[in-house]
N, C-alpha and C. Protein backbone atom coordinates (compact mmCIF):
# COMPACT_ATOMS: atom_id res chain seq x y z
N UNK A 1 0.58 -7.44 22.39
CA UNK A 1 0.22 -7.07 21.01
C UNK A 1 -1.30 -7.00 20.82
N UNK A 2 -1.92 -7.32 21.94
CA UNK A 2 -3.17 -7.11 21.87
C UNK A 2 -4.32 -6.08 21.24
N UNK A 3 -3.81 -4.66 21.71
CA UNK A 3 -3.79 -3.16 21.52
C UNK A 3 -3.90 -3.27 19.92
N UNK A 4 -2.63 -3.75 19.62
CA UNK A 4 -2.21 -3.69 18.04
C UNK A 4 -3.10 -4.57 17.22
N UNK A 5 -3.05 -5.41 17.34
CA UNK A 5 -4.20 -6.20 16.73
C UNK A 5 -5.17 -5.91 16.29
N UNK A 6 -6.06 -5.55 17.73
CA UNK A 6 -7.20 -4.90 17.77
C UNK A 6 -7.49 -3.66 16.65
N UNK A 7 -6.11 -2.78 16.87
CA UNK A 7 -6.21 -1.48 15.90
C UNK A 7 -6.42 -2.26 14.72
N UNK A 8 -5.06 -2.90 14.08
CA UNK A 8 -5.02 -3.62 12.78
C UNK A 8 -6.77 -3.76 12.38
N UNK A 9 -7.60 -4.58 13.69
CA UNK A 9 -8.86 -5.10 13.05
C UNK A 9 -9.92 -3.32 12.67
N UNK A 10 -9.62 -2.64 13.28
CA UNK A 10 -10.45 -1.45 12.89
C UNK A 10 -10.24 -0.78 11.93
N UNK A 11 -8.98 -0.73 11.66
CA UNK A 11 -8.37 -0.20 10.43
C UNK A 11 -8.65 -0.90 9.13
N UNK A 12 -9.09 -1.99 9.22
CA UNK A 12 -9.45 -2.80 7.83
C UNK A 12 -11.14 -2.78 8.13
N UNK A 13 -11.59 -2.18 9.13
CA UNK A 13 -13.01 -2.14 9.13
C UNK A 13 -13.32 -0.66 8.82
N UNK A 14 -12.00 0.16 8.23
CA UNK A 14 -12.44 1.93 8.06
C UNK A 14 -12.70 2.44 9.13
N UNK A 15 -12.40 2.01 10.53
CA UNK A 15 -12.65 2.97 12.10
C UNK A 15 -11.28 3.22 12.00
N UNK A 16 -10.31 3.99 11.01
CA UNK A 16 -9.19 4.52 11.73
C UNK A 16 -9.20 5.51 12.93
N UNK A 17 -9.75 6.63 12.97
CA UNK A 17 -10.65 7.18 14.21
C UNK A 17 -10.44 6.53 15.61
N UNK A 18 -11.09 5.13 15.34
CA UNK A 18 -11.28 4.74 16.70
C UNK A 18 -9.68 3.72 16.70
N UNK A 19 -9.39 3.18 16.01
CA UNK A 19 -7.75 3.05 16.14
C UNK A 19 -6.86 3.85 16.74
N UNK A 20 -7.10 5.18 16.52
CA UNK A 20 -6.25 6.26 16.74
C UNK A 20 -6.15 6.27 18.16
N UNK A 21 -7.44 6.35 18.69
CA UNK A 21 -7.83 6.42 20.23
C UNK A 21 -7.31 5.80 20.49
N UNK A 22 -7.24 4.39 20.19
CA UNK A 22 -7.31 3.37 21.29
C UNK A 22 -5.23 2.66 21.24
N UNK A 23 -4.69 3.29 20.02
CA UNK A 23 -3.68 3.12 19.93
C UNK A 23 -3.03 4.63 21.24
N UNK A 24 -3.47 5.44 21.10
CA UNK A 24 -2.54 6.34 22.17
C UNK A 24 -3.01 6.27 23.57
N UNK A 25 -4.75 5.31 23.96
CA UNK A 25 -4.63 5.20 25.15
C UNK A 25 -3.93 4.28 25.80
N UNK A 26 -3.19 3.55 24.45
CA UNK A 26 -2.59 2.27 25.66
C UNK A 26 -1.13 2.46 25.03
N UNK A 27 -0.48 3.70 25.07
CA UNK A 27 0.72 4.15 24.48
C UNK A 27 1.39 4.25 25.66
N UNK A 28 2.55 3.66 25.87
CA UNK A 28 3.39 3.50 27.38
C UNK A 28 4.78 3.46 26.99
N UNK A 29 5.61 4.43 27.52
CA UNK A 29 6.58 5.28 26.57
C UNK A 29 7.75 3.83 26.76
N UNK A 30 8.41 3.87 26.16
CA UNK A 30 9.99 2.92 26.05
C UNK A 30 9.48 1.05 26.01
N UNK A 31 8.10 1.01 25.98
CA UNK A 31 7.88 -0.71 25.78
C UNK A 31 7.91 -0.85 24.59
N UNK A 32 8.60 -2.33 24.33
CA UNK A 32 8.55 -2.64 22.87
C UNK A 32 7.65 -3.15 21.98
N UNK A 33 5.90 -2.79 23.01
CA UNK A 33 4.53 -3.07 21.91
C UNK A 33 4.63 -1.96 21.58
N UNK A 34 4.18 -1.47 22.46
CA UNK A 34 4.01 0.21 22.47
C UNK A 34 4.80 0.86 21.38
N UNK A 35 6.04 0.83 21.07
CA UNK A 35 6.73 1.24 19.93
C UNK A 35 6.35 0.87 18.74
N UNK A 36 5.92 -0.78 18.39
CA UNK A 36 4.77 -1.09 17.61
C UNK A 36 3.76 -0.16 17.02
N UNK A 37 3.46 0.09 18.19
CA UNK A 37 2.14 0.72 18.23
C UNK A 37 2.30 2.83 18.23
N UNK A 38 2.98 3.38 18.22
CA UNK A 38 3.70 4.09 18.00
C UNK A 38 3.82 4.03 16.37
N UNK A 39 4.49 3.20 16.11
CA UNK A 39 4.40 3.83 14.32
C UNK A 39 3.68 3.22 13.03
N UNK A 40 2.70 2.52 13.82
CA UNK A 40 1.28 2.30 13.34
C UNK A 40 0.92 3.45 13.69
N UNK A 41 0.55 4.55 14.71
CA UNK A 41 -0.21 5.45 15.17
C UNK A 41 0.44 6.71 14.25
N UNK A 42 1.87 6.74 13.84
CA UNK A 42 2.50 7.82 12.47
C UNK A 42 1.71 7.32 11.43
N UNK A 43 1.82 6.17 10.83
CA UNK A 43 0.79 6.19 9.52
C UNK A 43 -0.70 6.58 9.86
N UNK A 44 -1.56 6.33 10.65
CA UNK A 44 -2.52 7.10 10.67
C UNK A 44 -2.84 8.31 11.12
N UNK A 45 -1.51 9.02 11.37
CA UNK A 45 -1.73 10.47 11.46
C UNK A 45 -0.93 10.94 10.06
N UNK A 46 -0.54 10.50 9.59
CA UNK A 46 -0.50 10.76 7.95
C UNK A 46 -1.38 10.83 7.07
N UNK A 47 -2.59 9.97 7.13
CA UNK A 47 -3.87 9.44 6.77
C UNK A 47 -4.28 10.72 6.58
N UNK A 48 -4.32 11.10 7.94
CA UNK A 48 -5.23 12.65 8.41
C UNK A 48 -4.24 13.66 8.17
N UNK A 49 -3.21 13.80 6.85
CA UNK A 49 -2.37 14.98 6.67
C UNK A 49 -1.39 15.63 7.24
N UNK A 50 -1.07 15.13 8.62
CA UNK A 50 0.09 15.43 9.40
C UNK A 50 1.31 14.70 9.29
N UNK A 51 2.11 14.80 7.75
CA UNK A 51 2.74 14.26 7.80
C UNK A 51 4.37 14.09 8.47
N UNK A 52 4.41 15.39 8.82
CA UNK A 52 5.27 15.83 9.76
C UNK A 52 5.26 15.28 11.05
N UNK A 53 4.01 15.76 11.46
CA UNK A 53 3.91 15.01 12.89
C UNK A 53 4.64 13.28 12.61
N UNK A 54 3.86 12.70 11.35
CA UNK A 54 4.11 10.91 11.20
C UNK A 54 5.37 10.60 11.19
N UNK A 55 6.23 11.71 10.30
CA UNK A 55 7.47 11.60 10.37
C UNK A 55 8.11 11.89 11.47
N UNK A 56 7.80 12.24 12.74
CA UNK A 56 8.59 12.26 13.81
C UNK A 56 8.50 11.47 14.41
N UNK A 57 6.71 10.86 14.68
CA UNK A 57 6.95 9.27 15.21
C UNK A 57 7.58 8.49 14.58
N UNK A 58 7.97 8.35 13.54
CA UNK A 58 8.59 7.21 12.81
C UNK A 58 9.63 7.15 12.86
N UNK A 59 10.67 8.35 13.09
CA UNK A 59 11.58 8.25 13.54
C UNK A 59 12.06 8.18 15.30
N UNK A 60 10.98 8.32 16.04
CA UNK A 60 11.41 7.74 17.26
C UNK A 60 11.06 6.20 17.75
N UNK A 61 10.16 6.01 16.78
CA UNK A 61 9.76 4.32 16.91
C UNK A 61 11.20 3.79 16.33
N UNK A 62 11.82 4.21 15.32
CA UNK A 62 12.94 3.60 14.75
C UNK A 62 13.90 3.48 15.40
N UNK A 63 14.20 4.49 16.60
CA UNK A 63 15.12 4.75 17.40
C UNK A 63 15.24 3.72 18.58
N UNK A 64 13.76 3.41 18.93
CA UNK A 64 13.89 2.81 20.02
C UNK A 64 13.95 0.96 19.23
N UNK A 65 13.20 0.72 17.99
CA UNK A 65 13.78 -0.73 17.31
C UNK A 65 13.19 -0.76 15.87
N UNK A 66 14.77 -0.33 15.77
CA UNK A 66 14.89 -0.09 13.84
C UNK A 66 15.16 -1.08 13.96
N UNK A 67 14.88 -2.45 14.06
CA UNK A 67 15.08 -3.82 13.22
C UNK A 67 14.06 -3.89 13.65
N UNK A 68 12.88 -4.05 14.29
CA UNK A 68 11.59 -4.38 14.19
C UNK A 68 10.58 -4.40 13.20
N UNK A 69 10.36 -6.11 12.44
CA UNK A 69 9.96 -5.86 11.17
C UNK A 69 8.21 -4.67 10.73
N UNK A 70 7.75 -4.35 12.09
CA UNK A 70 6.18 -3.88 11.95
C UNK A 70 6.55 -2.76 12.17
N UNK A 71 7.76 -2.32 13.16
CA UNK A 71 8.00 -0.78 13.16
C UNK A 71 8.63 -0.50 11.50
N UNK A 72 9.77 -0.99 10.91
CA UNK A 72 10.04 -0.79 10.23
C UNK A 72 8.92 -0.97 8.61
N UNK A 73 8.45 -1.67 8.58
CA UNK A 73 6.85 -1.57 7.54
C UNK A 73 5.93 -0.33 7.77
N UNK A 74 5.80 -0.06 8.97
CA UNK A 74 4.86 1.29 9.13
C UNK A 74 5.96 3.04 8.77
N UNK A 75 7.46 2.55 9.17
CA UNK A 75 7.60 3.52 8.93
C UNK A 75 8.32 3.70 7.11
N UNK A 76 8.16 2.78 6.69
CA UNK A 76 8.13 3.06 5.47
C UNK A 76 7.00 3.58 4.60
N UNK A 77 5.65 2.86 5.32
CA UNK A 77 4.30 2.93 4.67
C UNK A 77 4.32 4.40 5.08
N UNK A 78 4.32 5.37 6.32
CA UNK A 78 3.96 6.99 6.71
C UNK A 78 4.83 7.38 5.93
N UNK A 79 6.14 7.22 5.57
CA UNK A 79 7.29 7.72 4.19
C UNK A 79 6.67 7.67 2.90
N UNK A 80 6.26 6.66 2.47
CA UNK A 80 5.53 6.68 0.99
C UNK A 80 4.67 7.54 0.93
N UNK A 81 3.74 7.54 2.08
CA UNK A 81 2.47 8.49 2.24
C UNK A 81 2.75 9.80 1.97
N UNK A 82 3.98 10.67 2.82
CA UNK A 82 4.49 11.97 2.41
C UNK A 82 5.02 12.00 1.02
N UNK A 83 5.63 10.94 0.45
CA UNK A 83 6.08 11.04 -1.02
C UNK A 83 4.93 11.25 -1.83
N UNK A 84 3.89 10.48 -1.44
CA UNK A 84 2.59 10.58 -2.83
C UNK A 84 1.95 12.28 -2.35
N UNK A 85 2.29 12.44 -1.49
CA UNK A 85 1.52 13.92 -1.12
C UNK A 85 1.98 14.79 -1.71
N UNK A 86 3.60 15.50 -1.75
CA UNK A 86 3.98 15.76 -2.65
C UNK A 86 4.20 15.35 -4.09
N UNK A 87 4.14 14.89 -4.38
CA UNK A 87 4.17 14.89 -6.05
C UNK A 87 3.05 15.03 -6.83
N UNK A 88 2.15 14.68 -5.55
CA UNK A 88 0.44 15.66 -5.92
C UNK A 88 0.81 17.04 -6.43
N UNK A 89 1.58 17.77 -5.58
CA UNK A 89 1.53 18.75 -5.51
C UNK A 89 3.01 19.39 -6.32
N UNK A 90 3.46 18.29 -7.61
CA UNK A 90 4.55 18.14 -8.12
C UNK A 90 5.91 18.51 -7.58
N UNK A 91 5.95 18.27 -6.04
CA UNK A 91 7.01 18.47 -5.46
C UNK A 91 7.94 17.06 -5.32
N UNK A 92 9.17 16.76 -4.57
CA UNK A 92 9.32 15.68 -4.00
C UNK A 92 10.74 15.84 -3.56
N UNK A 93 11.06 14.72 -2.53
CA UNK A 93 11.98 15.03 -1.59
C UNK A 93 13.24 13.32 -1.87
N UNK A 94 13.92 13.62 -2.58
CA UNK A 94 15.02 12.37 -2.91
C UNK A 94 15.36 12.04 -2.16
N UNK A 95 15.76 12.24 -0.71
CA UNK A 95 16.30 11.97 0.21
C UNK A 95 15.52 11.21 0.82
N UNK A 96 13.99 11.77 1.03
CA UNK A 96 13.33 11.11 2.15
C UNK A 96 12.83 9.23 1.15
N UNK A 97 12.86 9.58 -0.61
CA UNK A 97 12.73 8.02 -1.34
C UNK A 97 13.70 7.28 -0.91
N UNK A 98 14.68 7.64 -0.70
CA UNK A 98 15.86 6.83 -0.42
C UNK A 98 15.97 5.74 0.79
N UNK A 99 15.41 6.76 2.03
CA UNK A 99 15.20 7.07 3.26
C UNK A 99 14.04 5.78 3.44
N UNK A 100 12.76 6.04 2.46
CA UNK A 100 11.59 4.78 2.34
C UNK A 100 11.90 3.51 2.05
N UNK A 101 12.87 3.26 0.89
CA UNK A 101 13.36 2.52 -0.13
C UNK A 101 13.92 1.99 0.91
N UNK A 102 15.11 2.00 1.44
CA UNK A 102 16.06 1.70 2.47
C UNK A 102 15.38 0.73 3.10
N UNK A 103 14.45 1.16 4.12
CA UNK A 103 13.23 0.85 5.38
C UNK A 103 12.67 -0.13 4.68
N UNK A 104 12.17 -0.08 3.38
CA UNK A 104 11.27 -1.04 2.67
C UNK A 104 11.58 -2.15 2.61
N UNK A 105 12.98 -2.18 2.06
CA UNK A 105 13.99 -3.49 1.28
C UNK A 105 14.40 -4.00 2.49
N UNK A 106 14.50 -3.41 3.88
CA UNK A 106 14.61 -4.13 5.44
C UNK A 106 13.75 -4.59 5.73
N UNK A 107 12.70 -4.13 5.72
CA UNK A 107 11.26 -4.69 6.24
C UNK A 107 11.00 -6.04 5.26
N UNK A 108 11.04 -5.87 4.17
CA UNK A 108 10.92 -7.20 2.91
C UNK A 108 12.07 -7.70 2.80
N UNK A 109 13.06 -8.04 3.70
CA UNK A 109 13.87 -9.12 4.25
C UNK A 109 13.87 -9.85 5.17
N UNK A 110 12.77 -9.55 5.99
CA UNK A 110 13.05 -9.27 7.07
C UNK A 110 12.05 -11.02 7.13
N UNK A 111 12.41 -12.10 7.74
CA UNK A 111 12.03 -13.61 7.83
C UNK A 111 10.78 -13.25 8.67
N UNK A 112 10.26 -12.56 8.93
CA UNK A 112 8.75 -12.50 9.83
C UNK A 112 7.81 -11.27 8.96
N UNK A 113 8.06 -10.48 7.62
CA UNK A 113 7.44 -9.94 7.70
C UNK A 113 5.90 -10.47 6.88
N UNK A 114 5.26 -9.22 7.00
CA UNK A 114 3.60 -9.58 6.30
C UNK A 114 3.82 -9.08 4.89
N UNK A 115 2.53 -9.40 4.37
CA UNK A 115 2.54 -9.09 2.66
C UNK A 115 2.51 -7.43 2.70
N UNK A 116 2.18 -6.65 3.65
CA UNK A 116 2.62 -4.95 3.63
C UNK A 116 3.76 -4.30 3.03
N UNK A 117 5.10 -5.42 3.60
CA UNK A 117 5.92 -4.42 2.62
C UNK A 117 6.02 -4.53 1.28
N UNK A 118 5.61 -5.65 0.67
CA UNK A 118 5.53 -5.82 -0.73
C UNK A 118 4.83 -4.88 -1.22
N UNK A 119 3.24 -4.73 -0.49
CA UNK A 119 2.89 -3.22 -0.65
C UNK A 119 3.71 -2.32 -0.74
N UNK A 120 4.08 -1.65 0.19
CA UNK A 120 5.24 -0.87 0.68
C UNK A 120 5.85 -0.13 -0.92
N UNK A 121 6.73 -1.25 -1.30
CA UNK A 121 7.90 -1.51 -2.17
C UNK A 121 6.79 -1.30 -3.61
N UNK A 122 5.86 -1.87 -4.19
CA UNK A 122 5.06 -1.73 -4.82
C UNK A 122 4.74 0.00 -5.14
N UNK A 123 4.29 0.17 -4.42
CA UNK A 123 4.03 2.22 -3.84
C UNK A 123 5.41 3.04 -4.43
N UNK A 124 6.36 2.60 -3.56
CA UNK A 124 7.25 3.06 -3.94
C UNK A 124 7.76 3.03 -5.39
N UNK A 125 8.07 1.65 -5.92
CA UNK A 125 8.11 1.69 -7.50
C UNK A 125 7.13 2.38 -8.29
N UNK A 126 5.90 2.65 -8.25
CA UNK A 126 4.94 3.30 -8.66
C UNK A 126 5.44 4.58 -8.66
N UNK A 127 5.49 5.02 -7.70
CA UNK A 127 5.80 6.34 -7.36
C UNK A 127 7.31 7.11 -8.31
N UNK A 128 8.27 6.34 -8.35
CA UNK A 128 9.13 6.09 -9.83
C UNK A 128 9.44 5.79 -11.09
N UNK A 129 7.37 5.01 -11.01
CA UNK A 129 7.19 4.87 -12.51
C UNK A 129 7.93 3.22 -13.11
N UNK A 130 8.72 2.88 -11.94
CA UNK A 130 9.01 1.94 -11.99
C UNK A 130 8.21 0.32 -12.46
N UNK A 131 7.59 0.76 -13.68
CA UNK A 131 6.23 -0.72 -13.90
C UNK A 131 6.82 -2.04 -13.94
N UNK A 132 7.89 -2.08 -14.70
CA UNK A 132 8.30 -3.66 -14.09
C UNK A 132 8.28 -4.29 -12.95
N UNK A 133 9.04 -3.20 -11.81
CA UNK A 133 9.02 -3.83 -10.73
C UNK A 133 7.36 -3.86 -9.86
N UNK A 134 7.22 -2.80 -10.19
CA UNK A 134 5.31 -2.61 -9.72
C UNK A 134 4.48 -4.54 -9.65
N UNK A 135 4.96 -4.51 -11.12
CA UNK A 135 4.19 -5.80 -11.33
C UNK A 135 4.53 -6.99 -10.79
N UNK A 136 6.03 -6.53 -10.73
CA UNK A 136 6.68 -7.94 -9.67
C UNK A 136 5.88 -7.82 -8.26
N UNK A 137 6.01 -7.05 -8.05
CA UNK A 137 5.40 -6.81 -6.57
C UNK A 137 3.88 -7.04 -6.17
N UNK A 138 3.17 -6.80 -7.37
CA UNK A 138 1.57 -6.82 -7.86
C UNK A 138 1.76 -8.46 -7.78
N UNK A 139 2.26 -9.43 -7.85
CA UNK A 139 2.62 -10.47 -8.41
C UNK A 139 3.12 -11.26 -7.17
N UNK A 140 3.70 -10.59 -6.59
CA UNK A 140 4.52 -11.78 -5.78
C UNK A 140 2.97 -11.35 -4.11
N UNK A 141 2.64 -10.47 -4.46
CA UNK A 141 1.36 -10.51 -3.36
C UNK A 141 0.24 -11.57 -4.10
N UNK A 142 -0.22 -11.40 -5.29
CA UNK A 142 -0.62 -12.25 -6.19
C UNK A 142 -1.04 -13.68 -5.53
N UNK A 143 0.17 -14.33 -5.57
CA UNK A 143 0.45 -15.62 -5.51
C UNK A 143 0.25 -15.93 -4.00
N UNK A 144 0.33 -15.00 -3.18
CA UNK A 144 -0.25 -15.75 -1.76
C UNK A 144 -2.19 -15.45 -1.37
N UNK A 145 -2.53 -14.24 -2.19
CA UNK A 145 -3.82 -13.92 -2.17
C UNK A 145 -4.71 -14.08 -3.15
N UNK A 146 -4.50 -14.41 -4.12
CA UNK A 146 -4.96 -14.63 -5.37
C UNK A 146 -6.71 -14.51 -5.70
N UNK A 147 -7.37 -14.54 -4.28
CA UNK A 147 -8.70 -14.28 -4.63
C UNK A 147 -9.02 -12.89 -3.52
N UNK A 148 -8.22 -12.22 -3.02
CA UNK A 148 -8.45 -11.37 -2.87
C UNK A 148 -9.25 -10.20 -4.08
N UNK A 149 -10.02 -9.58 -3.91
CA UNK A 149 -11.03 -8.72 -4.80
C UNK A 149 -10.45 -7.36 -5.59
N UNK A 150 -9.86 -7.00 -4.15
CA UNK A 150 -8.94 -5.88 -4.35
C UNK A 150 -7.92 -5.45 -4.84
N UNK A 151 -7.28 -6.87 -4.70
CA UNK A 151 -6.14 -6.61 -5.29
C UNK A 151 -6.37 -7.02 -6.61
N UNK A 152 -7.43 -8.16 -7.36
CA UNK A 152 -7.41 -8.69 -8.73
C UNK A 152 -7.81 -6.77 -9.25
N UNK A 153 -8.66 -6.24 -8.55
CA UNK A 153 -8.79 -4.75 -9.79
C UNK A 153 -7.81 -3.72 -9.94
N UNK A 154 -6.74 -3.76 -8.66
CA UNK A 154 -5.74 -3.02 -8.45
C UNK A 154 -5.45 -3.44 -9.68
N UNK A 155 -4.62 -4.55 -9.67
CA UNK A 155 -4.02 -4.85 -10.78
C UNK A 155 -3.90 -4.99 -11.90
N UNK A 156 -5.46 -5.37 -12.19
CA UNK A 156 -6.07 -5.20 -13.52
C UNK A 156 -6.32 -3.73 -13.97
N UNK A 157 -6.48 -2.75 -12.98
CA UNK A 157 -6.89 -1.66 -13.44
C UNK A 157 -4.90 -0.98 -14.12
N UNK A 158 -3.98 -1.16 -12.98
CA UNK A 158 -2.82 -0.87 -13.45
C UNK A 158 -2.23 -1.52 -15.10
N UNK A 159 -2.90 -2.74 -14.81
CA UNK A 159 -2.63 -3.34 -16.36
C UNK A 159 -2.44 -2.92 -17.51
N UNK A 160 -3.88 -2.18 -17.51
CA UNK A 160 -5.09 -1.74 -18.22
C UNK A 160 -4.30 -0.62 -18.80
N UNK A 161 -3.35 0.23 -17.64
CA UNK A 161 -2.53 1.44 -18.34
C UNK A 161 -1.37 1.20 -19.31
N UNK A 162 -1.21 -0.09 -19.10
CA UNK A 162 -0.04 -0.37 -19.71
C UNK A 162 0.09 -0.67 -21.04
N UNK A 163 1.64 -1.28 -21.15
CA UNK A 163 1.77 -1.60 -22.55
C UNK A 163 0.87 -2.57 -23.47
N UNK A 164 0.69 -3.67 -22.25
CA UNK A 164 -0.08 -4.75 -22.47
C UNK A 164 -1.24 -5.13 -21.43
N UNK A 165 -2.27 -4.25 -22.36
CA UNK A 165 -3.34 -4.16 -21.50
C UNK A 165 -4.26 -5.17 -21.59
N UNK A 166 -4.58 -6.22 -22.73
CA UNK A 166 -4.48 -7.58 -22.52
C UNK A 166 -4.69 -8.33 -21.48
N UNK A 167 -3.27 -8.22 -20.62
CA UNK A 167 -3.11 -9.14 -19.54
C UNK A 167 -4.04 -8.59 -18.48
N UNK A 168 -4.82 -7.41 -18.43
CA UNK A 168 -5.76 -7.16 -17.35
C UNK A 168 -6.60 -7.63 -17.24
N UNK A 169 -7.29 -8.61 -18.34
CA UNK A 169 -8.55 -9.22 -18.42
C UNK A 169 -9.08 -10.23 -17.90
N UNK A 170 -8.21 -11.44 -17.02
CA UNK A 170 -8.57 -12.17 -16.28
C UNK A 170 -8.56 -11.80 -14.92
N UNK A 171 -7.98 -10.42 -14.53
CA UNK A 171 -8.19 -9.69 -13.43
C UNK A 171 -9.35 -9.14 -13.07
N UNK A 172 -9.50 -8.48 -14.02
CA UNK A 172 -10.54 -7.76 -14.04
C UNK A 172 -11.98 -9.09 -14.19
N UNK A 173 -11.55 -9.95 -15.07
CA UNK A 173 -13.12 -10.63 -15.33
C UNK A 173 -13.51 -11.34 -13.68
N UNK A 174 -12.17 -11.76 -13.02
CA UNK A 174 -12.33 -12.54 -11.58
C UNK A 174 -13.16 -11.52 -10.52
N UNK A 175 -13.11 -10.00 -11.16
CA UNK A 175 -13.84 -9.15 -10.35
C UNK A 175 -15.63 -8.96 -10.32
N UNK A 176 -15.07 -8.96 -11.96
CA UNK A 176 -17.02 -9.47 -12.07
C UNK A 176 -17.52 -10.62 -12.05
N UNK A 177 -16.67 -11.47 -11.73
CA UNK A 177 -17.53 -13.12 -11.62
C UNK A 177 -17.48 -13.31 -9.97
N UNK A 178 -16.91 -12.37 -9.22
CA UNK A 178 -16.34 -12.81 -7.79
C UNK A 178 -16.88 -11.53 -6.88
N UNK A 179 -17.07 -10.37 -7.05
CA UNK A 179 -17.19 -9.58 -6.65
C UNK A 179 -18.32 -9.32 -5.88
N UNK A 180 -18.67 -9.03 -4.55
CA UNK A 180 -20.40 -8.76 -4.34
C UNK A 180 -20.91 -7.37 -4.64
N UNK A 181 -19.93 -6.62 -4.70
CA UNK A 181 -19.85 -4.94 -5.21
C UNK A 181 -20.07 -4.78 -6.72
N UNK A 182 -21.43 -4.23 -6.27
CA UNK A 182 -21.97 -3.94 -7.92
C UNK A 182 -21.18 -2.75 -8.52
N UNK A 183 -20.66 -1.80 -7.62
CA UNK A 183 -19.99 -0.66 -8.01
C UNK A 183 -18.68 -1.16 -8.34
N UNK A 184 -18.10 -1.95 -8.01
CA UNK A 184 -16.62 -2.33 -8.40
C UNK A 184 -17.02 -2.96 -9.73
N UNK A 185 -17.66 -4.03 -9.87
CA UNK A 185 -18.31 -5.14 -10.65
C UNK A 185 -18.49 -4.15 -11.94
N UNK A 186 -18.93 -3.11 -11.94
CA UNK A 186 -19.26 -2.00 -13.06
C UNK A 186 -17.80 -1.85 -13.55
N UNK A 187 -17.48 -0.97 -12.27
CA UNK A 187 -16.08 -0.57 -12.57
C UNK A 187 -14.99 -1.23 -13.88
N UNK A 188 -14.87 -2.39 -12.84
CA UNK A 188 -14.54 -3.46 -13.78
C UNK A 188 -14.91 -3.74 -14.67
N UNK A 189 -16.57 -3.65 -15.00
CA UNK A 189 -16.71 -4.15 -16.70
C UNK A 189 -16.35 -2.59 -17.33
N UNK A 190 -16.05 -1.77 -17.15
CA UNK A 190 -15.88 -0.54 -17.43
C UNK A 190 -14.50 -0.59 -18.41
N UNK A 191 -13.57 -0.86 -17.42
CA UNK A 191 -12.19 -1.36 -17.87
C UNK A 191 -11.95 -1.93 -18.99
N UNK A 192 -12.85 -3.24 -18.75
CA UNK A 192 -12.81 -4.26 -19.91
C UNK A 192 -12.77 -3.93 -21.48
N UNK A 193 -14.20 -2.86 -21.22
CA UNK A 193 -14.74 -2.22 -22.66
C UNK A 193 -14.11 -1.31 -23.28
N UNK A 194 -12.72 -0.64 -21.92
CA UNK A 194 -12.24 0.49 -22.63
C UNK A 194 -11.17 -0.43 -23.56
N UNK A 195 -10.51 -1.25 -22.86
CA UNK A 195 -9.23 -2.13 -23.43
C UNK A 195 -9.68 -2.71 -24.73
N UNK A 196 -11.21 -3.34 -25.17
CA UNK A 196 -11.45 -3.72 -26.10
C UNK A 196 -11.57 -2.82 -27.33
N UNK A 197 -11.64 -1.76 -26.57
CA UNK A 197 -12.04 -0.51 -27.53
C UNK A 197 -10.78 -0.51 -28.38
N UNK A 198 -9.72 -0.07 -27.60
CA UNK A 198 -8.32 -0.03 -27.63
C UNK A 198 -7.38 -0.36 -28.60
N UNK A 199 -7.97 -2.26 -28.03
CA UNK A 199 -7.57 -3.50 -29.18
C UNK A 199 -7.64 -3.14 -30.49
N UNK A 200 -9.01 -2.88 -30.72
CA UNK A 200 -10.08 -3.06 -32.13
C UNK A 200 -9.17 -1.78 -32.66
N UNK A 201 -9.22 -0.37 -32.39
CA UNK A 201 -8.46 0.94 -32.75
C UNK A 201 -7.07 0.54 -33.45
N UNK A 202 -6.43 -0.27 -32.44
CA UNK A 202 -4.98 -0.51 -33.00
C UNK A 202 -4.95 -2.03 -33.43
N UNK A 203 -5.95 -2.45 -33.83
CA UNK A 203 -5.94 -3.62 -35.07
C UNK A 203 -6.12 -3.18 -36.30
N UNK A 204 -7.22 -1.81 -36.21
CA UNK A 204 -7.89 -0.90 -37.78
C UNK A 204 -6.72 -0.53 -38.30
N UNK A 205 -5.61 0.08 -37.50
CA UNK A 205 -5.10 0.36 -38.23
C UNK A 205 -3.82 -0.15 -38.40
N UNK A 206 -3.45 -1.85 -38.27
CA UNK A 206 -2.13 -2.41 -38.80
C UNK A 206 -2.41 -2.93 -39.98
């Protein structure tokens, strides 16, 4: 799992690029890293718009171990990826949500997996508009990361759309008291001022 790792660490350092490489030079057909590593290597050729291509690795990584909780997380994550692409482009394919959904709710059963598929599952409810569950999911990552940066503005910023935009404000404030990113740190007070705006509008007039 070495290979994999390694990618994992470049990929959170923005070298997907050099992930890419280094995931197909040590690609060795029918081993069960390698298959790993295989549909990690479909989501980042999704990244780069081939989602076709992603979808074929993902289905041969599945083939060789559809109960594998990292094969099965990646090939849900390259599935979501083609779903948000189309509906950019106000298209979308029911079969292949189903198809994600399925993969997702395996992978987030699955007694070894990482906080990804909650991602995963998160995306997907989004992608349905689904906000209750969004937030469950926003929520149950929440509670194991809680000072993560990224995720307090994700969430706060999703808040912010909502019914009760309110509740975005200790999200968002943990961003500007925590943040070393002056551009997020903005961002975030950005948010703040629109929601207050908001408040005050629909207090004038009850």
């Amino acid at each position: 799992m070495k290979c994999y790792h390694k990618a994992n660490l470049l990929i959170e350092a923005g070298r997907e690029i050099r992930a890419k490489t280094l995931l197909q030079q040590n690609s060795q057909k029918n081993q069960p890293y390698s298959t790993v590593n295989q549909s990690l290597l479909a989501v980042l050729e999704g990244h780069e718009g081939k989602y076709d291509l992603a979808l074929q690795q993902t289905e041969e990584a599945l083939k060789l171990a559809g109960d594998d909780p990292l094969v099965l997380t990646h090939a849900t994550h390259a599935m979501t990826d083609k779903l948000a692409a189309l509906k950019e482009k106000n298209q979308w394919d029911e079969e292949l949500y189903k198809r994600a959904f399925e993969l997702g709710l395996k992978a987030y059963a699955h007694p070894q997996r990482t906080l990804e598929p909650v991602s995963n599952l998160w995306n997907l409810y989004d992608l349905k508009g689904d906000s209750l569950n969004v937030v469950k999911m926003m929520m149950e990552i929440y509670r194991e990361t809680p000072s993560r940066i990224d995720l307090n503005m994700s969430i706060g910023s999703y808040l912010a759309d909502s019914s009760t935009p309110k509740l975005a404000l200790p999200f968002l404030e943990k961003v500007i008291a925590f943040s070393h990113d002056d551009d997020l740190k903005e961002k975030a007070g950005e948010v703040i001022e629109r929601i207050y705006r908001e408040l005050e509008a629909k207090a004038s007039k009850s």
